[in-house]
N, C-alpha and C. Protein backbone atom coordinates (compact mmCIF):
# COMPACT_ATOMS: atom_id res chain seq x y z
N UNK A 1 -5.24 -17.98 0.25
CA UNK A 1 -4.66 -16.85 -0.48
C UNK A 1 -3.14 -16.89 -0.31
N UNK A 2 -2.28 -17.09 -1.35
CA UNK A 2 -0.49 -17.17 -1.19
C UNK A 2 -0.57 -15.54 -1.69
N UNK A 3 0.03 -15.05 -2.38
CA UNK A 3 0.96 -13.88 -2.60
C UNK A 3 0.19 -13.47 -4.09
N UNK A 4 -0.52 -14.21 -4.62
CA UNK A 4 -1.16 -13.73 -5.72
C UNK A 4 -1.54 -12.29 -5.85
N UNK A 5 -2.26 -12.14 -4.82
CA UNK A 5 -2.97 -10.55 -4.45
C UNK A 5 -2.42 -9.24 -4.54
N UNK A 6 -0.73 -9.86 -4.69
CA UNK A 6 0.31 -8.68 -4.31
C UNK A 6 0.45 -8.02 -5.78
N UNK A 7 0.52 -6.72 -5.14
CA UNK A 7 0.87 -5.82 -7.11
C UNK A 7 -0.32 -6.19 -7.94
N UNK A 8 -1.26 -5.71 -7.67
CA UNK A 8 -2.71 -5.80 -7.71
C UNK A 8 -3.49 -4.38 -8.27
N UNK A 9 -3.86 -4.05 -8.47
CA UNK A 9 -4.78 -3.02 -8.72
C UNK A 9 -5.69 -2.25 -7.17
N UNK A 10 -6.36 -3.90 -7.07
CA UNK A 10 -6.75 -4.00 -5.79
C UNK A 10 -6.78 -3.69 -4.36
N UNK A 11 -4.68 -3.64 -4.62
CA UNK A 11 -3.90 -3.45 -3.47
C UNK A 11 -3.32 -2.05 -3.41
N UNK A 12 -4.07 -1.19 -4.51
CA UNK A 12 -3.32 0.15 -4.32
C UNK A 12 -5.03 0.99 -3.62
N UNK A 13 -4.50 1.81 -2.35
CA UNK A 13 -5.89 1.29 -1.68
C UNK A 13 -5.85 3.36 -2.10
N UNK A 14 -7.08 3.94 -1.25
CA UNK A 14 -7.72 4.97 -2.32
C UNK A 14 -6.57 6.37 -1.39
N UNK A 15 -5.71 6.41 -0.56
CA UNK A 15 -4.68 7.48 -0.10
C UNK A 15 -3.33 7.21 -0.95
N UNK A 16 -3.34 6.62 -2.41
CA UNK A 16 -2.51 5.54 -2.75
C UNK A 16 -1.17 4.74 -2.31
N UNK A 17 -1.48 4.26 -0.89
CA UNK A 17 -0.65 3.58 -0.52
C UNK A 17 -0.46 2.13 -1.43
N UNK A 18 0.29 1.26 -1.70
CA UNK A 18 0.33 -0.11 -2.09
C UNK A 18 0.62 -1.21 -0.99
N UNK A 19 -0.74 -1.53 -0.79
CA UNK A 19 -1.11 -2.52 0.67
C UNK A 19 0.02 -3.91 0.26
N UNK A 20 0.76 -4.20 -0.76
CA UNK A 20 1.15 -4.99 -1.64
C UNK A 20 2.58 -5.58 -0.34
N UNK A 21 2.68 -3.97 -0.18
CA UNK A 21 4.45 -3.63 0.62
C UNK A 21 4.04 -3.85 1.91
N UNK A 22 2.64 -4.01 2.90
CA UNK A 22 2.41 -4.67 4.07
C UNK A 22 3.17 -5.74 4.62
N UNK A 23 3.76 -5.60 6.00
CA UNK A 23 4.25 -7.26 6.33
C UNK A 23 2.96 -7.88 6.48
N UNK A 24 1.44 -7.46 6.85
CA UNK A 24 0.41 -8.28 7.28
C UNK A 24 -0.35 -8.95 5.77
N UNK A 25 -0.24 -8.17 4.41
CA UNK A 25 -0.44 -8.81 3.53
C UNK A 25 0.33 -9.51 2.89
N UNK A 26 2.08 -9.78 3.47
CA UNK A 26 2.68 -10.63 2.83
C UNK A 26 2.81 -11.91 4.01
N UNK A 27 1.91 -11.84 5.07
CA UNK A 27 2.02 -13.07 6.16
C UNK A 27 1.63 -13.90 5.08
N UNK A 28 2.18 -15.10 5.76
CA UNK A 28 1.85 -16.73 5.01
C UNK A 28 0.87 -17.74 5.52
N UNK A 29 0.17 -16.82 6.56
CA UNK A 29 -0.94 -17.20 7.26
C UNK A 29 -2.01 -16.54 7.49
N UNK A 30 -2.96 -16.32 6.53
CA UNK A 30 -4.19 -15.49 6.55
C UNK A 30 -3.73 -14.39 6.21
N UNK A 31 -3.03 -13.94 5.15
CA UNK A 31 -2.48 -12.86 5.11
C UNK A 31 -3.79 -11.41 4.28
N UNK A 32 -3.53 -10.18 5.09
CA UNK A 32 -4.19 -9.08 4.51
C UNK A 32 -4.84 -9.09 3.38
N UNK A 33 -6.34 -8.37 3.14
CA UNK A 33 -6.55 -8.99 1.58
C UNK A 33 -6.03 -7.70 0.99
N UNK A 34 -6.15 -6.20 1.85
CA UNK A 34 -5.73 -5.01 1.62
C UNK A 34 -6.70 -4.16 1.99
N UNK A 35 -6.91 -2.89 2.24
CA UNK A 35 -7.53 -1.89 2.48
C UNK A 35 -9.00 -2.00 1.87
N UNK A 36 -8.77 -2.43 0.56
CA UNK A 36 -9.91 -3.33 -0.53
C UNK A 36 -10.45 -4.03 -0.69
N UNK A 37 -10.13 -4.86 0.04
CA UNK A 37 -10.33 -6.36 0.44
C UNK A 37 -11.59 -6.77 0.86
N UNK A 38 -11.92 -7.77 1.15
CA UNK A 38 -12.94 -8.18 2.02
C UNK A 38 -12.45 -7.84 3.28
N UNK A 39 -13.40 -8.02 4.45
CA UNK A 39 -13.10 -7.55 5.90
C UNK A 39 -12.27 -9.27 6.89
N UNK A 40 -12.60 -10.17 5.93
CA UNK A 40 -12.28 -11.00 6.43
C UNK A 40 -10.83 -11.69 6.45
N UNK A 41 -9.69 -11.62 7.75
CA UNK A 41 -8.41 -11.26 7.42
C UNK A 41 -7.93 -10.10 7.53
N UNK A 42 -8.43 -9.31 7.67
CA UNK A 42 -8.10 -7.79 6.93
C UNK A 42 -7.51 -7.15 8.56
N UNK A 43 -6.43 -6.38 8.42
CA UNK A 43 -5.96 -6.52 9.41
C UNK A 43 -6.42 -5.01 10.70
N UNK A 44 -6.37 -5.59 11.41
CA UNK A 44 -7.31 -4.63 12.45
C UNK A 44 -7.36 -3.03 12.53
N UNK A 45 -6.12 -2.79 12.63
CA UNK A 45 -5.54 -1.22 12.32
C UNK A 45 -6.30 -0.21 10.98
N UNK A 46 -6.52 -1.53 9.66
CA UNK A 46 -7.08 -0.97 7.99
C UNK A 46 -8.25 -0.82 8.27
N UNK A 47 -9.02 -2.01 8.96
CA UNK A 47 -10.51 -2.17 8.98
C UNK A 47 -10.92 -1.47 10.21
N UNK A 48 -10.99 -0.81 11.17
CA UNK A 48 -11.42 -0.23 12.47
C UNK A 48 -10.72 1.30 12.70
N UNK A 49 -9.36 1.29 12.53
CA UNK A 49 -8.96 2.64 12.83
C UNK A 49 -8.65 3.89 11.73
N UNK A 50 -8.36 3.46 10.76
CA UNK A 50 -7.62 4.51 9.56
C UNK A 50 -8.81 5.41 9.16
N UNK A 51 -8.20 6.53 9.47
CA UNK A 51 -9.23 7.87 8.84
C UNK A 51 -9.43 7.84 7.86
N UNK A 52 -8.43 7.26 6.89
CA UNK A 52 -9.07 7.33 5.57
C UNK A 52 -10.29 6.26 5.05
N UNK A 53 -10.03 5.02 5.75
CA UNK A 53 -11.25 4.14 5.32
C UNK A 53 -12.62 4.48 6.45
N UNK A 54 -12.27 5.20 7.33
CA UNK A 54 -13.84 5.90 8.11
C UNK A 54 -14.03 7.09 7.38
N UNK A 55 -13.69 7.59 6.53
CA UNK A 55 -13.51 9.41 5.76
C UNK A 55 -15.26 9.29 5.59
N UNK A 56 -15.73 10.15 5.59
CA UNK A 56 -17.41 10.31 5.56
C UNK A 56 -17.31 10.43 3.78
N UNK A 57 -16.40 11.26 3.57
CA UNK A 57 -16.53 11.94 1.80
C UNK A 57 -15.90 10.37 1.04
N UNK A 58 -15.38 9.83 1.47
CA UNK A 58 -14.95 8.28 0.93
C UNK A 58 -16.06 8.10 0.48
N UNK A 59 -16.74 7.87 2.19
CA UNK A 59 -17.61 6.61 1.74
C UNK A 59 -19.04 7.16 1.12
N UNK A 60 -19.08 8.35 1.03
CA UNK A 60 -20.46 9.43 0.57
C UNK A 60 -20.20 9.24 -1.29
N UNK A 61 -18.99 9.40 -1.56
CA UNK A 61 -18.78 9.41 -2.85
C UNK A 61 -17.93 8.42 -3.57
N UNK A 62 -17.62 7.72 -2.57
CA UNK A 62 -17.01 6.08 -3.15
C UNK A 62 -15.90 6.32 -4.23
N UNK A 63 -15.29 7.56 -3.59
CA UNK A 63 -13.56 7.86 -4.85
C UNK A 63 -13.09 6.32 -5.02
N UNK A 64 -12.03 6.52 -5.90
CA UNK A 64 -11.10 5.55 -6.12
C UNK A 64 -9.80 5.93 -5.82
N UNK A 65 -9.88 7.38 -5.78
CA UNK A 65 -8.10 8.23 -4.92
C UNK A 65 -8.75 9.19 -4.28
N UNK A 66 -8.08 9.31 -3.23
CA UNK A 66 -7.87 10.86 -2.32
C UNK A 66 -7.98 11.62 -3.62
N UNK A 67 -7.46 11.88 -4.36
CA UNK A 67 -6.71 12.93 -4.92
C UNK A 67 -8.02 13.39 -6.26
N UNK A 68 -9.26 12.61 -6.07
CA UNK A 68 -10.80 13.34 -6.53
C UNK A 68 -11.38 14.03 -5.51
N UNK A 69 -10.66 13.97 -4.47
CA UNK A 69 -11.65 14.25 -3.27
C UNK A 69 -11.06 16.25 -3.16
N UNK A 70 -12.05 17.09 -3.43
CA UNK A 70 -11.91 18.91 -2.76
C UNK A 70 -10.81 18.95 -2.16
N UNK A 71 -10.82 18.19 -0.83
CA UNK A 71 -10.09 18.38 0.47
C UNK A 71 -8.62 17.68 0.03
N UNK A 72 -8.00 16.81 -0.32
CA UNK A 72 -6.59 16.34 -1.09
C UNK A 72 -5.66 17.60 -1.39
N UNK A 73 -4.43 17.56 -0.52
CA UNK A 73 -4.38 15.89 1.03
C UNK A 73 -4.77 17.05 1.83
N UNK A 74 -5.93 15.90 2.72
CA UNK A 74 -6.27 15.77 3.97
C UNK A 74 -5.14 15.62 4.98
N UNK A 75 -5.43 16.35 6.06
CA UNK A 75 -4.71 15.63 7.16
C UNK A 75 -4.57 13.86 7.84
N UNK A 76 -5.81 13.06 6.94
CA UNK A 76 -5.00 11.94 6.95
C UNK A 76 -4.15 11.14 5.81
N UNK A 77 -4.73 11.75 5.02
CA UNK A 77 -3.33 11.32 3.65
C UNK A 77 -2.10 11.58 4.29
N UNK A 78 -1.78 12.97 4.66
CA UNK A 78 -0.78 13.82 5.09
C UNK A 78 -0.26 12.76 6.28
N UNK A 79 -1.08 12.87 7.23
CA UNK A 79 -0.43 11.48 8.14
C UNK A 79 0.46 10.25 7.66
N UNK A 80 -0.10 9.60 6.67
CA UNK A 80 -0.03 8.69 5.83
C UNK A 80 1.39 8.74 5.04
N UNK A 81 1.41 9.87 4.55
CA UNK A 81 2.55 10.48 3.56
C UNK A 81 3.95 10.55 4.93
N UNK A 82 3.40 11.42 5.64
CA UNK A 82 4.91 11.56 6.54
C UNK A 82 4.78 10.34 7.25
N UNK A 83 4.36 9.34 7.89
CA UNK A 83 4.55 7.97 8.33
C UNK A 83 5.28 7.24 7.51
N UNK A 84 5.00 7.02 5.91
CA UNK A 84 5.27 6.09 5.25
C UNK A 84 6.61 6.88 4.37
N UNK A 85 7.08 7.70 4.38
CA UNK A 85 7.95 8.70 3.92
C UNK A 85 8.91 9.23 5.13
N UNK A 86 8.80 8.44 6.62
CA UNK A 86 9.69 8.63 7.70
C UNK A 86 9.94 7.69 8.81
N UNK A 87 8.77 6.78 8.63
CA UNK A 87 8.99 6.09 10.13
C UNK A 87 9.55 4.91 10.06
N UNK A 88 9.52 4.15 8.81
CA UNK A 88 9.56 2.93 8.39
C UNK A 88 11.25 2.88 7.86
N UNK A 89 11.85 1.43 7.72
CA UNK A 89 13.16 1.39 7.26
C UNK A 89 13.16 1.75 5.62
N UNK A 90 11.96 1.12 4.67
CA UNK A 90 12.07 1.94 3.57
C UNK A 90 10.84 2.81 3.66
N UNK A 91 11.33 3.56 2.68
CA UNK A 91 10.20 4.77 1.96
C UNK A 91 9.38 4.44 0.96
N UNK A 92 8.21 4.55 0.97
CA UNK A 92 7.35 5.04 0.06
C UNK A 92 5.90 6.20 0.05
N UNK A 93 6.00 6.76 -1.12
CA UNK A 93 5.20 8.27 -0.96
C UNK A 93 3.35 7.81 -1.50
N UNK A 94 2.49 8.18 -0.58
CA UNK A 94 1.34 8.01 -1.19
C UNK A 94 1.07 8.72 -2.06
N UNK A 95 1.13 10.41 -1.76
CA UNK A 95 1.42 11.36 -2.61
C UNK A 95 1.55 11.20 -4.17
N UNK A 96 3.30 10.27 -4.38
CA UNK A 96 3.73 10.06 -5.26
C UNK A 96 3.17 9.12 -6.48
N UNK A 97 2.91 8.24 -5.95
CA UNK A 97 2.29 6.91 -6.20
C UNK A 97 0.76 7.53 -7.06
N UNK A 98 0.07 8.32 -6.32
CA UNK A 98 -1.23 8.81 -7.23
C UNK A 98 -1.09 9.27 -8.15
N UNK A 99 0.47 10.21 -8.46
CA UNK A 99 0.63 11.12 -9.33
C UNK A 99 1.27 10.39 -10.36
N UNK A 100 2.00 9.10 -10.05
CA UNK A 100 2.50 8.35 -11.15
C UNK A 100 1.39 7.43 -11.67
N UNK A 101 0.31 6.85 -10.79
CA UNK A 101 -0.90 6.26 -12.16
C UNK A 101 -1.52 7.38 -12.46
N UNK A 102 -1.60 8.39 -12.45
CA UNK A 102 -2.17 9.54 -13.10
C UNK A 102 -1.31 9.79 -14.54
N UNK A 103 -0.16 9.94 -14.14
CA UNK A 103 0.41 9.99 -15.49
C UNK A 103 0.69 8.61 -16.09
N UNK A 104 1.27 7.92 -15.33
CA UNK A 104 1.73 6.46 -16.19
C UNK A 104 0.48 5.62 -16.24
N UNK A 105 -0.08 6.04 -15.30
CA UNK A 105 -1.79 4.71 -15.70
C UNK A 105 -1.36 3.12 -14.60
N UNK A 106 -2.40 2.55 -14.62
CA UNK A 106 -2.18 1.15 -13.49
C UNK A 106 -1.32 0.51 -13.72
N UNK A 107 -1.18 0.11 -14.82
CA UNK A 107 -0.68 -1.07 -14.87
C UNK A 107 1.04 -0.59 -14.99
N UNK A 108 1.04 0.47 -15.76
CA UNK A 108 2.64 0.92 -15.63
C UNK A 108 3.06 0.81 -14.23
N UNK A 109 2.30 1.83 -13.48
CA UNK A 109 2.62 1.82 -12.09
C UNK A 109 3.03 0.29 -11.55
N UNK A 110 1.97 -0.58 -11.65
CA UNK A 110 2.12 -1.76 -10.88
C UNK A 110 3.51 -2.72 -11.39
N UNK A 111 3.64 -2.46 -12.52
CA UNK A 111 4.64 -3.14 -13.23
C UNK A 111 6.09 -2.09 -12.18
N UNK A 112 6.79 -1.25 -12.22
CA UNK A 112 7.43 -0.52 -11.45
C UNK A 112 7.16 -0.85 -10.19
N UNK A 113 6.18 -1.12 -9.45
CA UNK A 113 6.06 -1.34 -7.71
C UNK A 113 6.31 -2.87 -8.02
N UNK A 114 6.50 -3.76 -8.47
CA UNK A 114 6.65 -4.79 -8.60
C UNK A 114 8.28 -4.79 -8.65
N UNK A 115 8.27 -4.38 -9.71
CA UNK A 115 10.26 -4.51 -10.03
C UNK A 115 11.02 -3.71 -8.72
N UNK A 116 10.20 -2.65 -8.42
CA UNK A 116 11.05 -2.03 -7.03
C UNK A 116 10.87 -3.08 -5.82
N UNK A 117 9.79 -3.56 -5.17
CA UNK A 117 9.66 -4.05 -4.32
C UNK A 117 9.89 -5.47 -4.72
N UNK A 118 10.34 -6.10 -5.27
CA UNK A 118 10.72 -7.69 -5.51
C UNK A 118 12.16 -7.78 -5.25
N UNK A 119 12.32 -8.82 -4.49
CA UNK A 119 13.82 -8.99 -3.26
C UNK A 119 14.22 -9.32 -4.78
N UNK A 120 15.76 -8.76 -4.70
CA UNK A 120 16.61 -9.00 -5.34
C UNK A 120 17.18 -10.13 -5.83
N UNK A 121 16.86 -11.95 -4.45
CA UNK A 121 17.52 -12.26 -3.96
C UNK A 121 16.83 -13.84 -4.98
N UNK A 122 15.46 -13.34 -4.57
CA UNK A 122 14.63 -14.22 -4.70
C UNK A 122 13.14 -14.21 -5.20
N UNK A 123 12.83 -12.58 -5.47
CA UNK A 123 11.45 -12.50 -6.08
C UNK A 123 10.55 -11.74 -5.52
N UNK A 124 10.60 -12.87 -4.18
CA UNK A 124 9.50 -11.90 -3.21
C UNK A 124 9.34 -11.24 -2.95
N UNK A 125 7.91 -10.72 -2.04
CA UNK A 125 7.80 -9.19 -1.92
C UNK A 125 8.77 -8.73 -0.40
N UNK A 126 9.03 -7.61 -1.00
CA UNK A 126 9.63 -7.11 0.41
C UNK A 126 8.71 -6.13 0.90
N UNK A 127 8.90 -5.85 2.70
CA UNK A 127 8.15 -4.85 2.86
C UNK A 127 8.73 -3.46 3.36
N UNK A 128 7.91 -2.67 3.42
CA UNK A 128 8.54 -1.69 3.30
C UNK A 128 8.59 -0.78 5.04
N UNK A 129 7.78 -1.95 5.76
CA UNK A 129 7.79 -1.62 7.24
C UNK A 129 8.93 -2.60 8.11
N UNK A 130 9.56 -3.65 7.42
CA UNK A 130 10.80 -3.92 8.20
C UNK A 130 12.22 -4.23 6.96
N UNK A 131 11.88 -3.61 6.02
CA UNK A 131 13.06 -3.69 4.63
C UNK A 131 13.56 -5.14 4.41
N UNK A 132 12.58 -6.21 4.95
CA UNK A 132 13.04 -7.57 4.79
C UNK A 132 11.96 -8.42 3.67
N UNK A 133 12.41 -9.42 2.94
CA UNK A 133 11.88 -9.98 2.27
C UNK A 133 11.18 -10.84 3.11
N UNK A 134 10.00 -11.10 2.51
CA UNK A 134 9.06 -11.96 3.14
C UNK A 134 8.71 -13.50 2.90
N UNK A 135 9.54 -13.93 1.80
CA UNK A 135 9.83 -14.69 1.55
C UNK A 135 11.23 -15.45 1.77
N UNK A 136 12.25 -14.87 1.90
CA UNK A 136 13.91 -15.41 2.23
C UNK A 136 14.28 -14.56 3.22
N UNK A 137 13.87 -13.60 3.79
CA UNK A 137 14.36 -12.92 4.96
C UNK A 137 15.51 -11.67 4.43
N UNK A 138 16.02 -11.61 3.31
CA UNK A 138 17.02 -10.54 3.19
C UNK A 138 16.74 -9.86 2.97
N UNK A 139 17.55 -8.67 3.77
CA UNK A 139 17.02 -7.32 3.91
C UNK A 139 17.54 -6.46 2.82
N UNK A 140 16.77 -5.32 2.52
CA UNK A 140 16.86 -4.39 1.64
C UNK A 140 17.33 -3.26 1.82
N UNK A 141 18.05 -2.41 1.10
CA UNK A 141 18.87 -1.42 1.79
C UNK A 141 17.76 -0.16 1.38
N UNK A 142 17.62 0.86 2.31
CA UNK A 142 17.08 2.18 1.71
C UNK A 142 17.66 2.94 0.29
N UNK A 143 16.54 3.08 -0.33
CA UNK A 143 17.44 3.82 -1.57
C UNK A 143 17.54 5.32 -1.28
């Protein structure tokens, strides 16, 4: 698996994070298949710990977003949202992300997470947990 997987449909996993912006799905060695993925590869933290992929109502009703689910947002979306909206060198909103393929639809979306997250420099994906390209190493500034 090279980088094909990235900006995927696939890779927008159901709290709508985009597994795309992972440093573990842009490794160049067995890299993440995504939250979606098969289990094989899949990186330990997605497959064993995340509340949202143990959620009982996930897996009872097999959503495709948080955001069919009564309870939306949950306190682990919400986790999710302020982690990925504070801890990291860039930002991105899960929140946000649901509400733009809701209105713009997949493929708009993916087309936009593509043009945002593609290094300037050289194409590749950058991630959004060390603002460096994963392909040439240059870093990305917060917008």
């Amino acid at each position: 698996m090279g980088t094909e997987h990235l900006f995927t449909a696939e890779m927008i996993v159901p709290c709508g994070l985009d597994c795309s912006l992972c440093m573990m799905a842009q490794s160049k060695v067995n890299p993440c298949p995504g939250c979606n993925g098969p289990e094989e590869h899949k990186f330990f933290y997605c497959s064993q710990i995340c509340g949202i992929m143990k959620c009982a109502k996930y897996k009872e009703h097999r959503y495709r977003f948080c955001d069919e689910c009564p309870d939306y947002p949950c306190e682990d979306v919400m986790e999710k949202e302020n982690r990925y909206m504070g801890d990291y060198p860039l930002r991105e909103s899960p929140l946000q992300n649901l509400k733009r393929i809701r209105e713009a639809g997949m493929e708009t979306f993916l087309a936009e997470e593509r043009a945002k997250w593609s290094c300037k420099e050289c194409s590749g994906a950058v991630s959004v947990h060390t603002g460096l390209c994963s392909a040439c190493g240059a870093k990305h500034p917060a917008e």
